[in-house]
C-alpha atoms as a PDB file:
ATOM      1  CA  UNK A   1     115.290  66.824  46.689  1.00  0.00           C
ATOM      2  CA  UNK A   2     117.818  65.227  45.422  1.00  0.00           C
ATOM      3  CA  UNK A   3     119.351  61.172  44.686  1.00  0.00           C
ATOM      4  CA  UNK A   4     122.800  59.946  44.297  1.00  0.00           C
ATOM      5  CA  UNK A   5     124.169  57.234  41.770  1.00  0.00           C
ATOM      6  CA  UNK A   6     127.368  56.077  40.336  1.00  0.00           C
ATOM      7  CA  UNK A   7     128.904  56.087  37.184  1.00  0.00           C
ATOM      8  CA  UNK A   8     128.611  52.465  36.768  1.00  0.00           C
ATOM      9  CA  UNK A   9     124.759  53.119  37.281  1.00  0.00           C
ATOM     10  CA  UNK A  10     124.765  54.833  33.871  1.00  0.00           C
ATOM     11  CA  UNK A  11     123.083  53.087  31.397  1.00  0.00           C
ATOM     12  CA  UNK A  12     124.176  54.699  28.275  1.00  0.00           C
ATOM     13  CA  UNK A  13     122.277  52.208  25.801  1.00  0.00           C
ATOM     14  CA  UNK A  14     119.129  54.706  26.537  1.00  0.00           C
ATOM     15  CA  UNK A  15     120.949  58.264  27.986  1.00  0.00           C
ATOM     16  CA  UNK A  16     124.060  60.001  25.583  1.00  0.00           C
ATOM     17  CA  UNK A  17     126.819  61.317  26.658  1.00  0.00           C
ATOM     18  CA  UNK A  18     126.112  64.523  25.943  1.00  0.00           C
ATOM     19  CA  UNK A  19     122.556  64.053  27.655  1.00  0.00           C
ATOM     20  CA  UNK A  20     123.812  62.886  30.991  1.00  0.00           C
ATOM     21  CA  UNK A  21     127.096  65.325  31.111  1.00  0.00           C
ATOM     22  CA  UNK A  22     125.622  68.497  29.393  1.00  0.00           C
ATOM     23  CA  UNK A  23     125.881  70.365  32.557  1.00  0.00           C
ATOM     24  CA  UNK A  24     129.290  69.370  34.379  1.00  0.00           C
ATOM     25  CA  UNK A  25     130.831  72.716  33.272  1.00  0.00           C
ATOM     26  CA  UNK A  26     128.552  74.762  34.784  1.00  0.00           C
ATOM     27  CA  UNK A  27     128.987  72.670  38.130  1.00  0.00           C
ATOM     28  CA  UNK A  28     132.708  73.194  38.437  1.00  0.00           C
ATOM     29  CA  UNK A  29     133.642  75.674  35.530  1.00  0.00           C
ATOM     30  CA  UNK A  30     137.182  76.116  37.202  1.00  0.00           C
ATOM     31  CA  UNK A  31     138.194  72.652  36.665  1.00  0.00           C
ATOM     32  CA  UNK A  32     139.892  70.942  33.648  1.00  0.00           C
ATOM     33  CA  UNK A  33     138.180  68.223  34.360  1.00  0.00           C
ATOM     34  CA  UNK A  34     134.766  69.628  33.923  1.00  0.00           C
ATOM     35  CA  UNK A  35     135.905  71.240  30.911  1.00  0.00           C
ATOM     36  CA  UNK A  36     135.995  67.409  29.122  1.00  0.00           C
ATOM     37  CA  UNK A  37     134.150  66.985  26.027  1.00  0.00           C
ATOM     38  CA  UNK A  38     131.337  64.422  27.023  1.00  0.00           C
ATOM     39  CA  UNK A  39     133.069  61.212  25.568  1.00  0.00           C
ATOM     40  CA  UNK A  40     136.565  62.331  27.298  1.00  0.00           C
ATOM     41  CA  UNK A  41     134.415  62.971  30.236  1.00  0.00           C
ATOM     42  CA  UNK A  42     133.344  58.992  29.830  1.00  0.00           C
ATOM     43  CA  UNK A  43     136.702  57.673  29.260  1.00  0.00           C
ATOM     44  CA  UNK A  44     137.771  59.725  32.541  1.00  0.00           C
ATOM     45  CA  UNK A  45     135.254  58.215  34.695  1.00  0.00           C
ATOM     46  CA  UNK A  46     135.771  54.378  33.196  1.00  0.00           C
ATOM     47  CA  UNK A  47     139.747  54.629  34.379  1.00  0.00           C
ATOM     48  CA  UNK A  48     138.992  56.027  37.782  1.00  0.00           C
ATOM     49  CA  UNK A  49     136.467  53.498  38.013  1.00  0.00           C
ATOM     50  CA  UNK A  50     138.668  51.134  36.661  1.00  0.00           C
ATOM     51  CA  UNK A  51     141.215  51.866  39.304  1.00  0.00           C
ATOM     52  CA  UNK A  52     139.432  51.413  42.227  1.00  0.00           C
ATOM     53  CA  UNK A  53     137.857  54.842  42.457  1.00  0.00           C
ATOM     54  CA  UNK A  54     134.534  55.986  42.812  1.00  0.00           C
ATOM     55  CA  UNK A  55     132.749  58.541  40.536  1.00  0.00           C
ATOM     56  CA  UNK A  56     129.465  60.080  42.720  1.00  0.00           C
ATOM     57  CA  UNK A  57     126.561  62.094  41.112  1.00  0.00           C
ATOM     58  CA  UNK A  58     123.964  63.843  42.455  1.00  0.00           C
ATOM     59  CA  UNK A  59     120.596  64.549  40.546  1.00  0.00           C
ATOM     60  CA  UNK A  60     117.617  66.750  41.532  1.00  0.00           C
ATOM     61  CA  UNK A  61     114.169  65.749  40.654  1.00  0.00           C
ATOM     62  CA  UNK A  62     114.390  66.638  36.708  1.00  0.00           C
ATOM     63  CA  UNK A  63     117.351  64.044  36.491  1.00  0.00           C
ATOM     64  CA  UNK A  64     119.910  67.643  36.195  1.00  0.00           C
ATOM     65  CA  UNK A  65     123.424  66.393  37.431  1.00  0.00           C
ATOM     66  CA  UNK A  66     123.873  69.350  40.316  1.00  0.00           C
ATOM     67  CA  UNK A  67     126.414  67.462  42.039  1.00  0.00           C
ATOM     68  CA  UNK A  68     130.081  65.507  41.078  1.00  0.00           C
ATOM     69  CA  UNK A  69     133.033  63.570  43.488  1.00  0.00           C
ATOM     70  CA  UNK A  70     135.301  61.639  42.046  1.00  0.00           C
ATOM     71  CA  UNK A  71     137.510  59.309  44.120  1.00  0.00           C
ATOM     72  CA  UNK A  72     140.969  58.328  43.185  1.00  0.00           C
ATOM     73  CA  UNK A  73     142.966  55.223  44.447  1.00  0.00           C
ATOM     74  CA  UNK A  74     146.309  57.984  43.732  1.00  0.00           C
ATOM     75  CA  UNK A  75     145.455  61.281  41.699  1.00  0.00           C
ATOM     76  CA  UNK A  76     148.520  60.907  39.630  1.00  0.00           C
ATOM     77  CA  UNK A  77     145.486  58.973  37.111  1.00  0.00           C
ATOM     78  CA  UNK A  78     143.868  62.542  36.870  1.00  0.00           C
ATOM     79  CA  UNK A  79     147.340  64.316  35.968  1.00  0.00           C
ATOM     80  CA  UNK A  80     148.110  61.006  33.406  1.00  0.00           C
ATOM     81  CA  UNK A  81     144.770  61.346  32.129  1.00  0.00           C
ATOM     82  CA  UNK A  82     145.042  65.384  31.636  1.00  0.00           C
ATOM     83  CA  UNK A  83     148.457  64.949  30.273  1.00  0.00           C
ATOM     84  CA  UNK A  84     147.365  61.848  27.613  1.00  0.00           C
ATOM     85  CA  UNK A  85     144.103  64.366  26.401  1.00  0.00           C
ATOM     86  CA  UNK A  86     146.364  67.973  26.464  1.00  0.00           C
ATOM     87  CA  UNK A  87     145.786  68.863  22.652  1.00  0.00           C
ATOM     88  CA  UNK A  88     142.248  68.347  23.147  1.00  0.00           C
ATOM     89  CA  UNK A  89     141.574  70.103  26.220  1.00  0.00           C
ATOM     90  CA  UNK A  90     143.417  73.137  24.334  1.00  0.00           C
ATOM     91  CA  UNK A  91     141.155  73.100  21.518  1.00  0.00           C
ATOM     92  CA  UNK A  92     138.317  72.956  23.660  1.00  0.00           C
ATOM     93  CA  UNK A  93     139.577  75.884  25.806  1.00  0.00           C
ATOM     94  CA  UNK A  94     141.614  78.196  23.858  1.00  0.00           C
ATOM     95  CA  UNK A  95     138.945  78.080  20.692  1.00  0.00           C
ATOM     96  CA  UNK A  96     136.288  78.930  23.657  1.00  0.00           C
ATOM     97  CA  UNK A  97     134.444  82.355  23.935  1.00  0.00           C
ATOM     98  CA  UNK A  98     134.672  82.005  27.258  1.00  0.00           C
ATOM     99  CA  UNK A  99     136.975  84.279  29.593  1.00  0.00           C
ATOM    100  CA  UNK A 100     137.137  81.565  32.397  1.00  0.00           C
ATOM    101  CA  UNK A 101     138.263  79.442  30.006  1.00  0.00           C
ATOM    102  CA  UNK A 102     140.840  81.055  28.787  1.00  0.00           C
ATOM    103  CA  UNK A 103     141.936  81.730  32.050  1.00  0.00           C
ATOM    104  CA  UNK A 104     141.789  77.852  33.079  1.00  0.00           C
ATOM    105  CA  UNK A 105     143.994  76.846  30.112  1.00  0.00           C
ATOM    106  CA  UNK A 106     146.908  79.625  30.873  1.00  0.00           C
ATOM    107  CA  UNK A 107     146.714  78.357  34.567  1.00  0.00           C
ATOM    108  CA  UNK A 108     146.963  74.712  33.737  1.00  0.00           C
ATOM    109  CA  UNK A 109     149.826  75.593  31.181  1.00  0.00           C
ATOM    110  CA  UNK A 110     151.949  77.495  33.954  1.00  0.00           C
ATOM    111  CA  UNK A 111     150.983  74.182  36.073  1.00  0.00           C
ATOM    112  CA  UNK A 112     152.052  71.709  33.025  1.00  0.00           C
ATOM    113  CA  UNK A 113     155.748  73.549  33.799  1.00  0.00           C
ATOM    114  CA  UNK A 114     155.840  73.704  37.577  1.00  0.00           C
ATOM    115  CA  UNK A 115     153.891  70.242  38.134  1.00  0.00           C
ATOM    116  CA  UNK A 116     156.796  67.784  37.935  1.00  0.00           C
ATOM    117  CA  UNK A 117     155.048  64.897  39.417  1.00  0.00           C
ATOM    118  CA  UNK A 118     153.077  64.387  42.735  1.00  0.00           C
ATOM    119  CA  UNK A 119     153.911  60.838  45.019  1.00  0.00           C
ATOM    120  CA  UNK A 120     153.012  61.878  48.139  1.00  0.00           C
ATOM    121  CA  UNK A 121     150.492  60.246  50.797  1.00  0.00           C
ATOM    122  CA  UNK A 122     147.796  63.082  50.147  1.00  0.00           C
ATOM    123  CA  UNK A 123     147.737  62.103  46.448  1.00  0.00           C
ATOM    124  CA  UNK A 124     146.490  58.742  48.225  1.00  0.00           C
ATOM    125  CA  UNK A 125     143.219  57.871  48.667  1.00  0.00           C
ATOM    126  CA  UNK A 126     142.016  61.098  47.602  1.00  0.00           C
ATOM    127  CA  UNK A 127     138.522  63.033  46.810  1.00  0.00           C
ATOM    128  CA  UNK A 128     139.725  64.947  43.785  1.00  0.00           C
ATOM    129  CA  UNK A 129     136.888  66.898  42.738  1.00  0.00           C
ATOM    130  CA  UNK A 130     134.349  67.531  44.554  1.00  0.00           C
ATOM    131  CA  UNK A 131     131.555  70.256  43.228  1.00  0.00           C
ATOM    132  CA  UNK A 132     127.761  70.902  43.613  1.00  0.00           C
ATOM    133  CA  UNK A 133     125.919  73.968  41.708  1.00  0.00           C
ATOM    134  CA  UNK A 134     125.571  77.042  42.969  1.00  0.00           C
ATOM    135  CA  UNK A 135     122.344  77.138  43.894  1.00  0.00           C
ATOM    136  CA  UNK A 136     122.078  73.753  45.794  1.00  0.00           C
ATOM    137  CA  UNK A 137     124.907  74.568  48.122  1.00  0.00           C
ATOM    138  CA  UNK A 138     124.322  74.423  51.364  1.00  0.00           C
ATOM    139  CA  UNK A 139     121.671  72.092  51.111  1.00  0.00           C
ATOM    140  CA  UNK A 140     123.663  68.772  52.405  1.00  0.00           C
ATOM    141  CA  UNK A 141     123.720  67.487  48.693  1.00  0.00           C
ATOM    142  CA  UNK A 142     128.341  67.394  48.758  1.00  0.00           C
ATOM    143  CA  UNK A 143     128.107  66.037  52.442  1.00  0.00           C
ATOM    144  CA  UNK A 144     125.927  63.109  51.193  1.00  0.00           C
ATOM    145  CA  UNK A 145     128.734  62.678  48.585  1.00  0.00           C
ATOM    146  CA  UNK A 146     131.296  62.809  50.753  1.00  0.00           C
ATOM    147  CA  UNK A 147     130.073  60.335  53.428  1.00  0.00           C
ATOM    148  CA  UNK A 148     129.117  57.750  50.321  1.00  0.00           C
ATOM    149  CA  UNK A 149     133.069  58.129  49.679  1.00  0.00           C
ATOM    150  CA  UNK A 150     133.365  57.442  54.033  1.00  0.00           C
ATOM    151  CA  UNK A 151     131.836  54.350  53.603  1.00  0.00           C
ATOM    152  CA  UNK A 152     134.611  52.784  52.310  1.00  0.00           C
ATOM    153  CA  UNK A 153     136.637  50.597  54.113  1.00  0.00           C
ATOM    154  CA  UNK A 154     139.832  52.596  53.881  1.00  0.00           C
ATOM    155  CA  UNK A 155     141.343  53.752  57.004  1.00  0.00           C
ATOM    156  CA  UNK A 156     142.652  57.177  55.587  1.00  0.00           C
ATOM    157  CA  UNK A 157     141.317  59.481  53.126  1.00  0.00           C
ATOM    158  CA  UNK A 158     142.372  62.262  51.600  1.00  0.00           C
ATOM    159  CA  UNK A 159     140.974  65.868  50.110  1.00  0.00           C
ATOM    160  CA  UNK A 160     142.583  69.339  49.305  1.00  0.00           C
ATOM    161  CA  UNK A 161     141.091  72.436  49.401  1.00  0.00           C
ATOM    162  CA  UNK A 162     142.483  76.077  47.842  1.00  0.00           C
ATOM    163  CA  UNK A 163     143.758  77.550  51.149  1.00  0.00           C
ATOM    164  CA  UNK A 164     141.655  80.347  50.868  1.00  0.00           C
ATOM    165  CA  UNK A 165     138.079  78.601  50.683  1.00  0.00           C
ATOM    166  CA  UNK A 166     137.287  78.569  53.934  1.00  0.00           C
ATOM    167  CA  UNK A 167     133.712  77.265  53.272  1.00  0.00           C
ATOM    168  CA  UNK A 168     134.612  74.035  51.671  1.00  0.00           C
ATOM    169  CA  UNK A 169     137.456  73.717  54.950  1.00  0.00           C
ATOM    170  CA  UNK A 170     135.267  74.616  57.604  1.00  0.00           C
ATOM    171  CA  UNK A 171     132.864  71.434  55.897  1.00  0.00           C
ATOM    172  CA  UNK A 172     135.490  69.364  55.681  1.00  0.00           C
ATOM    173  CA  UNK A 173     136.206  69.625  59.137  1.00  0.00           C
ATOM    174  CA  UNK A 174     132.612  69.181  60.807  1.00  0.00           C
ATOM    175  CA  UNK A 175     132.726  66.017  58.604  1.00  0.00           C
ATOM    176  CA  UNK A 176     135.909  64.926  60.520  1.00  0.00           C
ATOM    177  CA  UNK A 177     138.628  65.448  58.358  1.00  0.00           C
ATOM    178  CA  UNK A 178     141.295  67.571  60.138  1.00  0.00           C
ATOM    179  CA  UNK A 179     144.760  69.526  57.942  1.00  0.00           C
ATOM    180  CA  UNK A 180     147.629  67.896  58.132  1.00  0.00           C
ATOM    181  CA  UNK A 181     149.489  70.371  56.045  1.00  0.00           C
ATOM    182  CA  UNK A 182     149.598  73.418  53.213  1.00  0.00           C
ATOM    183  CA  UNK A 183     151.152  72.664  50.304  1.00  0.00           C
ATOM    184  CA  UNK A 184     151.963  74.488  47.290  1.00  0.00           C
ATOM    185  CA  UNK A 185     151.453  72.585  44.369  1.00  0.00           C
ATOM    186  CA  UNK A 186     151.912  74.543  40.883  1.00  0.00           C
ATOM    187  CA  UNK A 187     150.506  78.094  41.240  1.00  0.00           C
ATOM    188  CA  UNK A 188     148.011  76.741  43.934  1.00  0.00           C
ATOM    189  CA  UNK A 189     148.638  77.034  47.706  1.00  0.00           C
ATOM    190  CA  UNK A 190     146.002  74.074  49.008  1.00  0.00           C
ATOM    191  CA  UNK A 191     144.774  72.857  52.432  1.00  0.00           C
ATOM    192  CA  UNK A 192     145.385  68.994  52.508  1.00  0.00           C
ATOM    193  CA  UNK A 193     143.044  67.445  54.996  1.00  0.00           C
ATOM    194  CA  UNK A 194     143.070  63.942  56.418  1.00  0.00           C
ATOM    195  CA  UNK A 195     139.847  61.801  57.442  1.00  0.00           C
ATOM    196  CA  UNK A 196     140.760  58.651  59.574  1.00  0.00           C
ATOM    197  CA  UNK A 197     138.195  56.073  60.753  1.00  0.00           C
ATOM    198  CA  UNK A 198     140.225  55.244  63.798  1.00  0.00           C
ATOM    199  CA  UNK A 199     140.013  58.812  65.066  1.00  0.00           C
ATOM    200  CA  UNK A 200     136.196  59.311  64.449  1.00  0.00           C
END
């Protein structure tokens, strides 16, 4: 079993940081995101929130975060945010033991040169992370995320996809989004799919 909340559920008068966000890592450990110290990870959430997004949890019956969507109004605030917090996502990767992460911060560095800027509709409106850990896939814990995200009263939303995850595409569609287009964006060649109300 599992429940969802929102960030703006958090009350962190009686939970820390570090309490609440101790696992995000190991939900999504290929995303720079993820990677955020906890209070980075906090100030991420408040300007998404701030900006009309949504941030979406999902916790299992121990209160273990297993699940994560954010929402942007335009996902140029992710690549602002990233950009604003570089040095320190470098220390925290490249002074990491960690392979993966070593990996992540050469791939966002070739990115940092080939990312020049991204205004186009599928940066709209978009679900720009959306994760669940391993071993609570499959169990309808992202589509509850997702549909939470379908609820609101926008008339197009957006998500990408790496082209070759056919999993995550093949969910995406049975949900009702439908690709629109593959784009290559940095070293990354992703699946941008389209929900619209007025087609469901």
């Amino acid at each position: 079993m599992y429940e969802l909340f929102r960030f703006e559920d958090i009350n962190f008068q009686t939970e820390s940081q570090q309490e609440i966000f101790s696992n995000i890592k190991t939900i999504k450990h290929d995303s720079l995101i993820a990677r955020l110290r906890p209070d980075l990870l906090t100030k991420y959430f408040v300007v998404v929130c701030k900006s009309g997004g949504e941030v979406i949890f999902a916790k299992n019956n121990e209160g273990l975060i297993i699940g994560l969507l954010v929402f942007n109004r335009d996902n140029r605030i992710t690549l602002n945010f990233l950009k604003e917090y570089k040095l320190a996502l470098v220390s925290t990767l490249g002074f990491s033991f960690s392979m993966t992460d070593k990996i992540l911060l050469y791939k966002s560095i070739i990115n940092s040169i080939l990312i020049k800027d991204l205004d186009n509709e599928y940066t709209k409106n978009e679900i720009s992370l959306v994760a669940v850990l391993d071993k609570y896939q499959g169990k309808g814990v992202g589509t509850s995320m997702i549909n939470e995200i379908l609820q609101i009263p926008d008339e197009i939303i957006h998500i990408k996809t790496d082209e070759g995850n056919l999993g995550a595409r093949a969910l995406y569609r049975k949900i009702g989004f439908r690709e629109v287009v593959i784009e290559k964006i940095g070293t990354r060649r992703l699946a941008c799919m389209r929900y619209e109300k007025n087609e469901i």
